[in-house]
N, C-alpha and C. Protein backbone atom coordinates (compact mmCIF):
# COMPACT_ATOMS: atom_id res chain seq x y z
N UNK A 1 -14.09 -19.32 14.32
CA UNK A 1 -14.65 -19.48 12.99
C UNK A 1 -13.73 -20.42 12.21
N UNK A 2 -14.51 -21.14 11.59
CA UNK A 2 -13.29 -21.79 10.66
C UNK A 2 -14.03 -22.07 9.13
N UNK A 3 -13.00 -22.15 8.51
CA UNK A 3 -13.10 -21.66 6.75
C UNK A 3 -12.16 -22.16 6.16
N UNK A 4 -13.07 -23.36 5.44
CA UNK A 4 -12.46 -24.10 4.15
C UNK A 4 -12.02 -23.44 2.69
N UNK A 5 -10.80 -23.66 2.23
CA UNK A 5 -10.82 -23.22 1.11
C UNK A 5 -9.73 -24.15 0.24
N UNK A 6 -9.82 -24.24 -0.94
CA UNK A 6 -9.17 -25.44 -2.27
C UNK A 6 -8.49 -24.32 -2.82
N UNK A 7 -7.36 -24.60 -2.62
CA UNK A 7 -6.04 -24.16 -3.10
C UNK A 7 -5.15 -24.78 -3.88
N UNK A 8 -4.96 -23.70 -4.77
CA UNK A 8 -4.38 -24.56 -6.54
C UNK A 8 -2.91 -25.55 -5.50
N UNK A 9 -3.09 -26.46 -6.03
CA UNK A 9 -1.73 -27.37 -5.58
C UNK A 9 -0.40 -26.27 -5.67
N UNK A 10 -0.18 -25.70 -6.52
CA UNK A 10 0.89 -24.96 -6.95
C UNK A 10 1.26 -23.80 -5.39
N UNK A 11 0.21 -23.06 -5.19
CA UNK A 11 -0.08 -22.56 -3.65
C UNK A 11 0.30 -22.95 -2.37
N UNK A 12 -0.39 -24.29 -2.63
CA UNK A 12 -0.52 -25.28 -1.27
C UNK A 12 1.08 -25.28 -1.02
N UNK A 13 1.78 -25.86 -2.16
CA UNK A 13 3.19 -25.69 -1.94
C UNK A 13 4.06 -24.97 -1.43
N UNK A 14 3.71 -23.74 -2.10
CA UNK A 14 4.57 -22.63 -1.93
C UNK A 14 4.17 -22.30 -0.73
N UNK A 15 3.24 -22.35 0.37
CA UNK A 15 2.94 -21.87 1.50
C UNK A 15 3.41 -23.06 2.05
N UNK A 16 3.48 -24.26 2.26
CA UNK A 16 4.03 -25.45 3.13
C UNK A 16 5.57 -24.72 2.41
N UNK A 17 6.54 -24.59 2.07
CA UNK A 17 7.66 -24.41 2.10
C UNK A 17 8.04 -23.02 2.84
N UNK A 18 7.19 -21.77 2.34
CA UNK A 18 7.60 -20.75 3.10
C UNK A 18 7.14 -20.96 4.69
N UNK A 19 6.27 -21.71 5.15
CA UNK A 19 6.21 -22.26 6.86
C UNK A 19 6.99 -22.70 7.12
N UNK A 20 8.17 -23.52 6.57
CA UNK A 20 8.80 -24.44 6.89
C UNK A 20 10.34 -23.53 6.93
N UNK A 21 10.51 -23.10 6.01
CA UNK A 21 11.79 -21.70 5.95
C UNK A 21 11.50 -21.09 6.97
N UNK A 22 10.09 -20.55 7.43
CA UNK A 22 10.16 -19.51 8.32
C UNK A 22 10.30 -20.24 10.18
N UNK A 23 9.92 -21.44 9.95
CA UNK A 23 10.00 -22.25 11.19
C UNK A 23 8.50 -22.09 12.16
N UNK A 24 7.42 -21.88 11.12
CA UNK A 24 6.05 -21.81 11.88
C UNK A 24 5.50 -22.82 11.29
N UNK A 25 4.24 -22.48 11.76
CA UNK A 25 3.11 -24.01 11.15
C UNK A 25 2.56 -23.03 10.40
N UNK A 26 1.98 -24.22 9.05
CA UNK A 26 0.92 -23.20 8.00
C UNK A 26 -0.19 -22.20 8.47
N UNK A 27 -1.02 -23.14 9.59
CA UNK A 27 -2.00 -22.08 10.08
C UNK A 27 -1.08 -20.85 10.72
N UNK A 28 -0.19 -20.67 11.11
CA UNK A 28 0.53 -19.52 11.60
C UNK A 28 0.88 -18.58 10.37
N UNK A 29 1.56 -19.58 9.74
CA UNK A 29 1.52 -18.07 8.26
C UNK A 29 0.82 -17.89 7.36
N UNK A 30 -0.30 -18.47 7.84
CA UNK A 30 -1.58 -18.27 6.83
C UNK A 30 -2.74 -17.06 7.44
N UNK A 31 -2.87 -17.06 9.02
CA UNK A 31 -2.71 -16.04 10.05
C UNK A 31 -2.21 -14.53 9.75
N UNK A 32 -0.99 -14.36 10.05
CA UNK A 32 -0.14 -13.76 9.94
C UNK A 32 -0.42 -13.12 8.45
N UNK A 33 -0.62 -14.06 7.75
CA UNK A 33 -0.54 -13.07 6.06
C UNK A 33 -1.94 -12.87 6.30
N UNK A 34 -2.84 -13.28 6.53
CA UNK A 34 -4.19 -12.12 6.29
C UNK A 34 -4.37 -11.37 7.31
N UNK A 35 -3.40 -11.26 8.55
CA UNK A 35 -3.85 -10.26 9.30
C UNK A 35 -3.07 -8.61 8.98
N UNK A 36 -2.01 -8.98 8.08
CA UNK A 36 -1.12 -8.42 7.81
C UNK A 36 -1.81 -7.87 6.11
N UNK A 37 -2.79 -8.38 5.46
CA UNK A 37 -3.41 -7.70 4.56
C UNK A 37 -4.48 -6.86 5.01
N UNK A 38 -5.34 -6.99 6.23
CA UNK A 38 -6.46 -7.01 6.36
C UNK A 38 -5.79 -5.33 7.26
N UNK A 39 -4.41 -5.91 7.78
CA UNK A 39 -4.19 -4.06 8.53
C UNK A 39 -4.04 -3.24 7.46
N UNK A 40 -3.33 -3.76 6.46
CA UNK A 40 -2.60 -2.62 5.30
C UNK A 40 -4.45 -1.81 5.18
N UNK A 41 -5.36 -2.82 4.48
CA UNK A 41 -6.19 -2.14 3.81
C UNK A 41 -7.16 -1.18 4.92
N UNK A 42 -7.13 -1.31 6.16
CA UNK A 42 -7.67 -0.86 6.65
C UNK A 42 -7.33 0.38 7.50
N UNK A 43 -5.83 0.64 7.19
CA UNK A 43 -5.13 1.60 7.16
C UNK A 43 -5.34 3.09 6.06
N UNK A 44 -6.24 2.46 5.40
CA UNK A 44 -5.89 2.82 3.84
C UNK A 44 -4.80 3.37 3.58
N UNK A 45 -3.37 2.24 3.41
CA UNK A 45 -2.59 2.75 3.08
C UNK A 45 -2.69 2.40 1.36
N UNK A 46 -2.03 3.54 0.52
CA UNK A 46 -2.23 3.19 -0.95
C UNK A 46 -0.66 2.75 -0.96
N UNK A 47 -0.80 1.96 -2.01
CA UNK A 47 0.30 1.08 -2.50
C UNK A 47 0.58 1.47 -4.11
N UNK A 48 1.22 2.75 -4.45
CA UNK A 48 1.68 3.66 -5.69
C UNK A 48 2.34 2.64 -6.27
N UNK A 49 2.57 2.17 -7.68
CA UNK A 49 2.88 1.40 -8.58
C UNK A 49 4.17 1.95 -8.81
N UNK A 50 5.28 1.60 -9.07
CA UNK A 50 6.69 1.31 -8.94
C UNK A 50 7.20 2.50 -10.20
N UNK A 51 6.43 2.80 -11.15
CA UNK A 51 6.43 3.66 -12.24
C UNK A 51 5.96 5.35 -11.63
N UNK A 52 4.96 5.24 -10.31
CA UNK A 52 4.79 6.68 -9.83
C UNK A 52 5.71 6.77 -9.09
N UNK A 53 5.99 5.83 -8.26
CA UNK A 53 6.88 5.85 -7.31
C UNK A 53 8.46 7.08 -7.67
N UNK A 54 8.72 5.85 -8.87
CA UNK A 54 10.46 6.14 -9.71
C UNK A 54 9.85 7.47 -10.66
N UNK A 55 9.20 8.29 -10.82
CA UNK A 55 8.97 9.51 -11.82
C UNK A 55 9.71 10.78 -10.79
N UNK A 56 10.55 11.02 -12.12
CA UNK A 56 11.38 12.37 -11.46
C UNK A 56 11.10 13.55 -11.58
N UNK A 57 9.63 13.30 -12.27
CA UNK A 57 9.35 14.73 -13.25
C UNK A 57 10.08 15.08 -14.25
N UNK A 58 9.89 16.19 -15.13
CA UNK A 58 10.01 16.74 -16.52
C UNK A 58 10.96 18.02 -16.10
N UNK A 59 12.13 17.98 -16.24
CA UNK A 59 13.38 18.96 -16.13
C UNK A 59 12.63 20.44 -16.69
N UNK A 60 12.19 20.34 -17.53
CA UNK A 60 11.59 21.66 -18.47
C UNK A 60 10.19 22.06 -18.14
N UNK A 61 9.99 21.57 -17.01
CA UNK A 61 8.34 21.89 -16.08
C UNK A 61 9.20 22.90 -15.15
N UNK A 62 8.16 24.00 -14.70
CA UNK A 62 8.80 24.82 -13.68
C UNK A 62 8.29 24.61 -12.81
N UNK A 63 9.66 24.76 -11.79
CA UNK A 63 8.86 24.33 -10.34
C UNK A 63 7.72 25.19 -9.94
N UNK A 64 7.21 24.38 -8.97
CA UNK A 64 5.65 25.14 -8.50
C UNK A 64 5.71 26.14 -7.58
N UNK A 65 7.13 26.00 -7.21
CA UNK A 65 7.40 27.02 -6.10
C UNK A 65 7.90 28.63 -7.05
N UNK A 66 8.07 28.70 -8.31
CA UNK A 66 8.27 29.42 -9.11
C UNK A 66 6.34 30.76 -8.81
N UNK A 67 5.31 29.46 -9.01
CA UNK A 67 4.43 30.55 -9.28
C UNK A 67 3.98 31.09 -7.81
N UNK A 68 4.57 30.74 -6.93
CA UNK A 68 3.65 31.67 -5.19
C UNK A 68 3.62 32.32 -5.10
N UNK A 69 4.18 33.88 -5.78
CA UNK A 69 4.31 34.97 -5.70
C UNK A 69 2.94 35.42 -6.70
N UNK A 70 2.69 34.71 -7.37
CA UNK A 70 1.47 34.87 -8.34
C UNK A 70 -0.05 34.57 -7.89
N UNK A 71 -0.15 33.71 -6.71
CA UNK A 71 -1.40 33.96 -6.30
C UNK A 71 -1.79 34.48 -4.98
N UNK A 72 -2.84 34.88 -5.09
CA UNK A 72 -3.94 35.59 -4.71
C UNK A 72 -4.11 35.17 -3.15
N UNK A 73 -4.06 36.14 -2.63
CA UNK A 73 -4.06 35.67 -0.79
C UNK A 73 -5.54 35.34 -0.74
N UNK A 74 -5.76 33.79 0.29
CA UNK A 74 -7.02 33.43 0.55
C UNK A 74 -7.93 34.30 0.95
N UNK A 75 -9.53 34.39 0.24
CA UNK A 75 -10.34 35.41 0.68
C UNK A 75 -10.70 35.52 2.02
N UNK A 76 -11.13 36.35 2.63
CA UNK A 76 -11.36 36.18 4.18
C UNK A 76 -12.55 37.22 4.60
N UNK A 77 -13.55 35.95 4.26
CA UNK A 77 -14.93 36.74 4.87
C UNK A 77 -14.93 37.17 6.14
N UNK A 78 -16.12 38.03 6.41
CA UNK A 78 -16.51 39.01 7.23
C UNK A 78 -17.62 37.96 8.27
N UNK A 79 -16.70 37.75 9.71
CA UNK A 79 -17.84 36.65 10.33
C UNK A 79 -19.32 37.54 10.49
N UNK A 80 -19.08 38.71 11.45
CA UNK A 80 -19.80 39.16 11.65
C UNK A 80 -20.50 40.69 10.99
């Protein structure tokens, strides 16, 4: 398959230099980066924003392991 696409000059650049640092040809790291997007998403791996990531929680929240003694053992129907 092959697929044209117009790329802001500013782009074009920055991908002819990072080929050239990395010692491949453009079609190689142009390759490489969408096969390397196309696994992430199909992984569904989620990608948590740098603010959930770094949250330490609230010192004055009680831990959750505080309430287990408080609930209720899972119900357990009658198969037969």
């Amino acid at each position: 398959m092959q697929i044209t696409i117009d790329l802001p000059t500013d782009l074009e650049q920055d991908l002819i230099r990072q080929a050239a640092q990395s010692n491949v040809t453009l079609k190689t790291l142009i390759l490489e980066t969408l096969r390397q997007r196309t696994q992430t998403n199909s992984g569904l791996i989620s990608q948590w924003s740098d603010v959930v990531l770094s949250y330490g929680g609230n010192p004055d929240f009680p831990a959750i392991e505080s309430y287990r003694n408080e609930l209720l053992p899972p119900c357990e129907s009658d198969l037969f």
